[in-house]
N, C-alpha and C. Protein backbone atom coordinates (compact mmCIF):
# COMPACT_ATOMS: atom_id res chain seq x y z
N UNK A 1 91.50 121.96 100.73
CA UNK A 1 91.50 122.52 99.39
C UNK A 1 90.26 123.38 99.24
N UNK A 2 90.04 124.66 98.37
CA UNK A 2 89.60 125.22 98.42
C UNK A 2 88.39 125.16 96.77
N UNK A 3 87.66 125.61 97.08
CA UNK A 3 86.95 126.03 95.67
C UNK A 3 87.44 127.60 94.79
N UNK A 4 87.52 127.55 93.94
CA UNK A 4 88.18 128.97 93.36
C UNK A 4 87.26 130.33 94.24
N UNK A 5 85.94 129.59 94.78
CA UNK A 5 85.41 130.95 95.54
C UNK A 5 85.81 131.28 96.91
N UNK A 6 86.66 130.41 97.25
CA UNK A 6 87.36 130.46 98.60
C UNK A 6 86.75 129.18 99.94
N UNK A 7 85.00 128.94 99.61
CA UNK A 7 84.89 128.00 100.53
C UNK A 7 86.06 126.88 101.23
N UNK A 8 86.02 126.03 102.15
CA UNK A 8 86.69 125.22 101.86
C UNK A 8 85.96 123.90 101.74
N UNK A 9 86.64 122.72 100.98
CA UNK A 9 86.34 121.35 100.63
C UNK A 9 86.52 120.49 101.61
N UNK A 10 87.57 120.42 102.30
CA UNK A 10 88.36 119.77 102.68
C UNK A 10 88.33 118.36 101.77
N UNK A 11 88.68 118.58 100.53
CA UNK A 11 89.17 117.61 99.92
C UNK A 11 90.51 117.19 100.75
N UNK A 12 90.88 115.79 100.67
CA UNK A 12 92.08 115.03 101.55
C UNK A 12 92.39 114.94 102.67
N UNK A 13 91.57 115.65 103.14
CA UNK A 13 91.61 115.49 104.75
C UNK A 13 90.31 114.87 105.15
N UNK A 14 89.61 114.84 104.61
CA UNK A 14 88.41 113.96 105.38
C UNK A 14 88.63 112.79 105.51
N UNK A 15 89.32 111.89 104.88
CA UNK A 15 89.84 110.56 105.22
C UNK A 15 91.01 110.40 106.38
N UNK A 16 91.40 109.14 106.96
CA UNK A 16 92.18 108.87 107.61
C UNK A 16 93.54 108.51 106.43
N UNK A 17 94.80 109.26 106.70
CA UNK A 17 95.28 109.21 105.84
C UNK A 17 96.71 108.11 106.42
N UNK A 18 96.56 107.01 105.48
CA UNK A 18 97.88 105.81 105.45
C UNK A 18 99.03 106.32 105.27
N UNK A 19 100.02 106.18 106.07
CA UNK A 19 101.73 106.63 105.77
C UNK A 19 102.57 105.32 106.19
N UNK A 20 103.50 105.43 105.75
CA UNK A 20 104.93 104.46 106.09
C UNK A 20 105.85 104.99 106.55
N UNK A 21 106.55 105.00 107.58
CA UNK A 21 107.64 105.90 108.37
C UNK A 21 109.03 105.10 107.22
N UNK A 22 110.21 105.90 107.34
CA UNK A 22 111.22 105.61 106.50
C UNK A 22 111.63 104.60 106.87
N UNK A 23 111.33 104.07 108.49
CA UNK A 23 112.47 103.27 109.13
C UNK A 23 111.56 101.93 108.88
N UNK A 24 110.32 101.49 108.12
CA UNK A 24 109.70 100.86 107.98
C UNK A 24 110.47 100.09 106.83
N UNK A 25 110.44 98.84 107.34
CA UNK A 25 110.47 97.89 106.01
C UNK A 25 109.89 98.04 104.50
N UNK A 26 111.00 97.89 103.40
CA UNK A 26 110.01 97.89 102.40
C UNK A 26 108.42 96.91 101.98
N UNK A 27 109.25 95.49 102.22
CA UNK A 27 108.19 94.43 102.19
C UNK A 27 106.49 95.51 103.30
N UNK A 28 107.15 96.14 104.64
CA UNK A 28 105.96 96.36 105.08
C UNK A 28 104.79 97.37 104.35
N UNK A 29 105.64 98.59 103.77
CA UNK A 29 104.97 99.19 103.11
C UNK A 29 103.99 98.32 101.93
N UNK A 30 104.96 97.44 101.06
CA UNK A 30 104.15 96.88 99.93
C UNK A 30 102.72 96.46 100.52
N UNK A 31 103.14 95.53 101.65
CA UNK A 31 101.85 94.85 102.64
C UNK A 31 100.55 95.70 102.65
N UNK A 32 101.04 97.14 102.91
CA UNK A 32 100.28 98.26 102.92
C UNK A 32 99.12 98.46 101.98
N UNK A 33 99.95 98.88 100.50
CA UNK A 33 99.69 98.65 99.28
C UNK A 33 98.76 97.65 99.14
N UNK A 34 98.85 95.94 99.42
CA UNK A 34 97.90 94.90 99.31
C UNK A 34 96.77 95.18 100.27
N UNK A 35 96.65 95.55 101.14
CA UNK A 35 95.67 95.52 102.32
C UNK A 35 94.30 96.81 101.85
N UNK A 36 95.52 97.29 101.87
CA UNK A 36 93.67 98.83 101.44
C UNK A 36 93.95 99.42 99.57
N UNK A 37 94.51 98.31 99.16
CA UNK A 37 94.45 98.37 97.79
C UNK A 37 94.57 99.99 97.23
N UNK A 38 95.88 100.00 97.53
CA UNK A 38 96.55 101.82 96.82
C UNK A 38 97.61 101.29 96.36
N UNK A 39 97.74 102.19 95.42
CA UNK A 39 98.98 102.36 93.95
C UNK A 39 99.94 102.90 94.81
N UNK A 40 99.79 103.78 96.02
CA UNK A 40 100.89 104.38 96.33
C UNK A 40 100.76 104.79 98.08
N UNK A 41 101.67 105.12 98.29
CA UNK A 41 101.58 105.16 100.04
C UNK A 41 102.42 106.62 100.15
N UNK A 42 102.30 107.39 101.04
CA UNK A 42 103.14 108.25 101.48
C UNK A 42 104.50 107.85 102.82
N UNK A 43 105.74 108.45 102.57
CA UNK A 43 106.90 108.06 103.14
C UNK A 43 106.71 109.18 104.15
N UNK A 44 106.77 109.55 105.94
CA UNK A 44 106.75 110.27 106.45
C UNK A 44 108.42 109.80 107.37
N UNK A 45 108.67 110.84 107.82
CA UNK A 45 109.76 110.97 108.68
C UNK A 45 109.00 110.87 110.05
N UNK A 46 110.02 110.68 111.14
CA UNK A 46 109.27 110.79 112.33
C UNK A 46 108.71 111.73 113.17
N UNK A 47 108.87 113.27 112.04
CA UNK A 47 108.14 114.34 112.51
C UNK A 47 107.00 114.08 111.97
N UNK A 48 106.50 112.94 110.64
CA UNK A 48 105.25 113.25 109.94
C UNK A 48 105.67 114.01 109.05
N UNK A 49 106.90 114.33 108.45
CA UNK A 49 107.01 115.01 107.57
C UNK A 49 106.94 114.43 105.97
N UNK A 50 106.41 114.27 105.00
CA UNK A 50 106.33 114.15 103.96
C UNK A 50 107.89 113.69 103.59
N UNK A 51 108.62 112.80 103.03
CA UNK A 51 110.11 112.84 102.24
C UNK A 51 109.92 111.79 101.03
N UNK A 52 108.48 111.45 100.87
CA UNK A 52 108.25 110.65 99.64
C UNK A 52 107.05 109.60 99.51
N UNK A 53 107.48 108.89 98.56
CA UNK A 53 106.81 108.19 98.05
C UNK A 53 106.78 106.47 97.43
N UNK A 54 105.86 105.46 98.22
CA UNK A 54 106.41 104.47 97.23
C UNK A 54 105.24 103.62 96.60
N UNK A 55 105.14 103.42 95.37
CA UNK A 55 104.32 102.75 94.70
C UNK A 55 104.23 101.60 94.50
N UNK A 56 103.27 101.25 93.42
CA UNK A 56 102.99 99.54 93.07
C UNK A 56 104.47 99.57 91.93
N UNK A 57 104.43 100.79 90.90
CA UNK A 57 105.89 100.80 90.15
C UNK A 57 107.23 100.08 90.61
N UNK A 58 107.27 100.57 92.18
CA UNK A 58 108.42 100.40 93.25
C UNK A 58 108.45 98.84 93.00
N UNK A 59 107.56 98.23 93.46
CA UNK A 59 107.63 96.79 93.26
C UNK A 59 108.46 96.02 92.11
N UNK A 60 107.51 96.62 90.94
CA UNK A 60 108.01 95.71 89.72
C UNK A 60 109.13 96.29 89.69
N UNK A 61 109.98 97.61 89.89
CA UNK A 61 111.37 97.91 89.50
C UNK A 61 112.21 96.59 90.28
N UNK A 62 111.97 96.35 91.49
CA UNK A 62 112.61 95.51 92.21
C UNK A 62 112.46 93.86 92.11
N UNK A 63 111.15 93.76 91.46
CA UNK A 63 110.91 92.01 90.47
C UNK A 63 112.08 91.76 89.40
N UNK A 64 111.92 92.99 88.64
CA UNK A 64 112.28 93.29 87.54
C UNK A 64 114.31 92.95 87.60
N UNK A 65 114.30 93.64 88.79
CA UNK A 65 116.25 93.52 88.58
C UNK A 65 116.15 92.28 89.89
N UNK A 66 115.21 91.51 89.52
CA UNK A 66 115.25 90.23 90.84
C UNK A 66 116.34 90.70 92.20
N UNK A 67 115.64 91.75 92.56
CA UNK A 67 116.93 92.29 94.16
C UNK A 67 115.80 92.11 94.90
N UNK A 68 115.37 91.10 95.30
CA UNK A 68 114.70 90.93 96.18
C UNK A 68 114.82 91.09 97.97
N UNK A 69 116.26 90.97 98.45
CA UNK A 69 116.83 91.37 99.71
C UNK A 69 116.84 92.78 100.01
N UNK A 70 115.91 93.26 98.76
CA UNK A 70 115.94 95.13 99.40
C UNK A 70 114.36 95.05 100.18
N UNK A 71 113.56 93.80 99.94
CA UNK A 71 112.20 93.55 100.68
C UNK A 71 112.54 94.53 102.18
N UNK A 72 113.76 93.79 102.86
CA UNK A 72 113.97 93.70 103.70
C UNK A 72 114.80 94.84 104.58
N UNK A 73 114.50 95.97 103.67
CA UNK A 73 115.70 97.08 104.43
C UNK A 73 114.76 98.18 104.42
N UNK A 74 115.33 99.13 105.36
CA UNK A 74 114.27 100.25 105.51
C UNK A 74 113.98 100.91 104.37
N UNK A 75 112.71 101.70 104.18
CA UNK A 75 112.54 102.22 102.99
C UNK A 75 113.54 103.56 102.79
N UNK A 76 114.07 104.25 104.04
CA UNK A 76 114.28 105.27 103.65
C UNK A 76 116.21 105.04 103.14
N UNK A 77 116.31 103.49 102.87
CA UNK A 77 117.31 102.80 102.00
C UNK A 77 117.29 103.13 100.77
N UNK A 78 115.90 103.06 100.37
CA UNK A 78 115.76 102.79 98.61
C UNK A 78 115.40 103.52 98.10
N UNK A 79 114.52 105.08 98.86
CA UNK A 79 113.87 106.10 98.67
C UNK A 79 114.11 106.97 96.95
N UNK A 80 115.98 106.40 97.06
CA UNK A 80 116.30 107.67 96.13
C UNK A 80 116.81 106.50 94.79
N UNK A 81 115.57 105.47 95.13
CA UNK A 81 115.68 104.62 93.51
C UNK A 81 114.58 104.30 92.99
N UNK A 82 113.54 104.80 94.05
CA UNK A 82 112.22 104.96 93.53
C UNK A 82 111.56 105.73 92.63
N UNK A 83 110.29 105.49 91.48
CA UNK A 83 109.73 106.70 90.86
C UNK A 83 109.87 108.38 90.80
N UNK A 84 109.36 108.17 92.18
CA UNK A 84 109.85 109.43 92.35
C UNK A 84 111.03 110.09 92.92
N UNK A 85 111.91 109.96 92.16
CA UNK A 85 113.26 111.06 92.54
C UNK A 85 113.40 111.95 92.71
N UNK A 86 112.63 112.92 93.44
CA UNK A 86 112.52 114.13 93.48
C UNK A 86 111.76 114.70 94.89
N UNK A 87 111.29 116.20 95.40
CA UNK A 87 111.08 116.17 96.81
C UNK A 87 109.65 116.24 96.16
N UNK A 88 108.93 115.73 97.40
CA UNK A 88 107.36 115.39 96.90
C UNK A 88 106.70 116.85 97.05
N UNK A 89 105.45 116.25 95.72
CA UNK A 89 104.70 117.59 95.65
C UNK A 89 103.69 117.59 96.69
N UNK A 90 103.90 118.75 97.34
CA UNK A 90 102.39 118.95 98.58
C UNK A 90 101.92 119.85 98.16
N UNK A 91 100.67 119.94 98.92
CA UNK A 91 99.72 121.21 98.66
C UNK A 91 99.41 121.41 100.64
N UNK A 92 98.81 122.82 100.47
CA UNK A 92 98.12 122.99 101.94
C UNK A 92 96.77 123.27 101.52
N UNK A 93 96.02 123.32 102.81
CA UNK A 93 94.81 123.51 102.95
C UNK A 93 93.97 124.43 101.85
N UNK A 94 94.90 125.68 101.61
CA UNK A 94 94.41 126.56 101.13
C UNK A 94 93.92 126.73 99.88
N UNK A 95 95.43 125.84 99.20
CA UNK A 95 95.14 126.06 97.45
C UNK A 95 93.27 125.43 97.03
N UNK A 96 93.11 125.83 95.64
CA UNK A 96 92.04 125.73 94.78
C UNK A 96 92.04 124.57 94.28
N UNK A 97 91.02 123.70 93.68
CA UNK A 97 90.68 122.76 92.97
C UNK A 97 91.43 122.87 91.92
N UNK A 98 91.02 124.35 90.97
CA UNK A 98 92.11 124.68 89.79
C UNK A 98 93.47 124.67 89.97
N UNK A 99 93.86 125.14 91.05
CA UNK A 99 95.72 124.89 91.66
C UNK A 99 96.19 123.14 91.91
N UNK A 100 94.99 122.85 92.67
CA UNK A 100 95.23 121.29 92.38
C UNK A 100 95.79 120.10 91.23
N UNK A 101 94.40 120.64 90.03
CA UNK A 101 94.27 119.81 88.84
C UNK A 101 95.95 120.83 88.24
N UNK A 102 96.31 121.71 88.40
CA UNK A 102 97.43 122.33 87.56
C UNK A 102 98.55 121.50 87.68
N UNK A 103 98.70 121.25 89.11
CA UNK A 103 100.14 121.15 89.74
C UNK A 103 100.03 119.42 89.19
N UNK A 104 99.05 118.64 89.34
CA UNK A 104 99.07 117.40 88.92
C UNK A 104 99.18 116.78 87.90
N UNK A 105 98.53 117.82 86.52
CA UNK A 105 98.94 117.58 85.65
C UNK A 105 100.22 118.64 85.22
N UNK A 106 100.65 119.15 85.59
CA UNK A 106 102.43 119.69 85.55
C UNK A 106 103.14 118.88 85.54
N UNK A 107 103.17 118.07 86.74
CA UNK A 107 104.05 117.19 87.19
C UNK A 107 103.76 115.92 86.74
N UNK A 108 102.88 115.76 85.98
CA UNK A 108 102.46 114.04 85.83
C UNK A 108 102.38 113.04 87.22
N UNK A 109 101.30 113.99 88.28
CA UNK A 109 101.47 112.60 89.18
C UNK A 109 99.91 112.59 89.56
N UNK A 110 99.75 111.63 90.47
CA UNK A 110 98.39 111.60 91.00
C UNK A 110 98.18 111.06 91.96
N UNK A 111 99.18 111.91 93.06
CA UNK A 111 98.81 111.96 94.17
C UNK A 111 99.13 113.61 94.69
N UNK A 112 98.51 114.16 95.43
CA UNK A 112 98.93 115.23 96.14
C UNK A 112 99.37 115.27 97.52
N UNK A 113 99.98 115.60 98.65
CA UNK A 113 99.92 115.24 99.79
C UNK A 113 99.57 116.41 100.19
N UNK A 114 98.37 116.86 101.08
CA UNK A 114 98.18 118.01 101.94
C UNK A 114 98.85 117.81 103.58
N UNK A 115 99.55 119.06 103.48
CA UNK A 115 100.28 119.20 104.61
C UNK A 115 100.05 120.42 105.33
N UNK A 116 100.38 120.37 106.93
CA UNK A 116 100.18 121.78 106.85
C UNK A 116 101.33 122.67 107.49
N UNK A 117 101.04 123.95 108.00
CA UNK A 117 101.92 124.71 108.09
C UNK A 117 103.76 124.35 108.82
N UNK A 118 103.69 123.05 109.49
CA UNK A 118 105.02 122.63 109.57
C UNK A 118 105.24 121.44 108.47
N UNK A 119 104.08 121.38 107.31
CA UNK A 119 104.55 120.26 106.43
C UNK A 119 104.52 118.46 106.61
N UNK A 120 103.72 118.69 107.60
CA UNK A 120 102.91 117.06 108.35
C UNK A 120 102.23 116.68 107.71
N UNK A 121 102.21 115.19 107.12
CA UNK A 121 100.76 114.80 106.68
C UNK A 121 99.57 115.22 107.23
N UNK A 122 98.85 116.06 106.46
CA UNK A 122 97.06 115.78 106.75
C UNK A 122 96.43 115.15 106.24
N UNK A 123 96.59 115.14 104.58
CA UNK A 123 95.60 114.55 103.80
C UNK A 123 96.40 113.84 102.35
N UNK A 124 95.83 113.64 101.61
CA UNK A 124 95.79 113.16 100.36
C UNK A 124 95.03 112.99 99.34
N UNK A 125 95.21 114.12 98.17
CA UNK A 125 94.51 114.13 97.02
C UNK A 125 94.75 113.04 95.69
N UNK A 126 93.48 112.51 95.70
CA UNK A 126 93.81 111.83 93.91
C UNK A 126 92.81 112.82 92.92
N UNK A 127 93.29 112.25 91.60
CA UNK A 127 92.29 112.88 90.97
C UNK A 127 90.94 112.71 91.04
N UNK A 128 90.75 111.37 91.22
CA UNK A 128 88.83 110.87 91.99
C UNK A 128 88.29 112.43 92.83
N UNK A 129 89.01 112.50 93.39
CA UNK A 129 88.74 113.23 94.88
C UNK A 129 88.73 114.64 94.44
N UNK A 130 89.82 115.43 93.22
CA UNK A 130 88.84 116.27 92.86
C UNK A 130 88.03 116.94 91.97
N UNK A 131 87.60 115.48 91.09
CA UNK A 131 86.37 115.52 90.26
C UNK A 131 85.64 115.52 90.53
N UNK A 132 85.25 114.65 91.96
CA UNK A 132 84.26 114.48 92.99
C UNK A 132 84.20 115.72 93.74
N UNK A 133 84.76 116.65 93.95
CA UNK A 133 85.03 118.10 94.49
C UNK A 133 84.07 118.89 93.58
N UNK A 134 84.72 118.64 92.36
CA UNK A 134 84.09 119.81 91.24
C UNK A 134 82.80 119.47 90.89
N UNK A 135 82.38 118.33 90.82
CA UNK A 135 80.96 117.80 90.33
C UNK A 135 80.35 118.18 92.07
N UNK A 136 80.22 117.41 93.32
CA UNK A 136 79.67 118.24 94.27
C UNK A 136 79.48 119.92 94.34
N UNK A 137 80.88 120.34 93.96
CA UNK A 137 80.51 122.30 93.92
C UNK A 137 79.34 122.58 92.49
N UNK A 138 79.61 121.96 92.01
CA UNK A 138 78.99 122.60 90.61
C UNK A 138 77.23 121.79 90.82
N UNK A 139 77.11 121.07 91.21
CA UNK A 139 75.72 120.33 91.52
C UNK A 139 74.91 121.28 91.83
């Protein structure tokens, strides 16, 4: 991600970034979720391609209608009953801090996935990451 003056941040890519392949158990992903304590995980295909998303939300929908035997089926089973119904929002390397904060609050989400030119996970933006962007540039 970029600063509106063009430097780059590398906001979301400096971390090692957590994914769940589709063919992964749901229960495993949640596991995920408990272990390095995130609201949300990214769904990759076995190119690494971005096809979603599953949250702590994901959970309670599935407490909630007590279907608990979906623990147990691949995620890319349940994909299209999750939060997000829709194709996930990415960003690449390039966009701005300001393109960032736009697209996130557009969409009401708060996660970004940076991908790059074939659309692979690289990184992952929250909003922490780029307030912490803008307060480092502006320092």
């Amino acid at each position: 991600i970029n600063a509106e003056y063009g430097e780059d941040l590398n906001i979301g890519i400096l971390r090692t970034v957590k994914s769940v392949k589709t063919t992964s158990l749901v229960k495993d992903a949640f596991s995920q979720l408990v272990e390095y304590h995130f609201y949300g995980i990214p769904v990759v295909d076995e190119k690494n391609v971005v096809v979603g998303n599953i949250s702590a939300s994901d959970i309670q929908l599935i407490a909630l209608n007590g279907d608990f035997d979906k623990l147990n089926v691949p995620i890319k089973s349940i994909l299209h009953e999750t939060h997000q119904k829709r194709t996930p929002i990415v960003v690449k390397p390039s966009h701005t801090i300001a393109e960032a904060f736009k697209i996130m609050s557009k969409e009401k989400i708060h996660r970004l996935f940076v991908v790059d030119n074939k659309n692979c996970l690289i990184g992952l933006i929250s909003p922490v990451d780029l307030i912490q962007a803008l307060l480092d540039h502006t320092a």
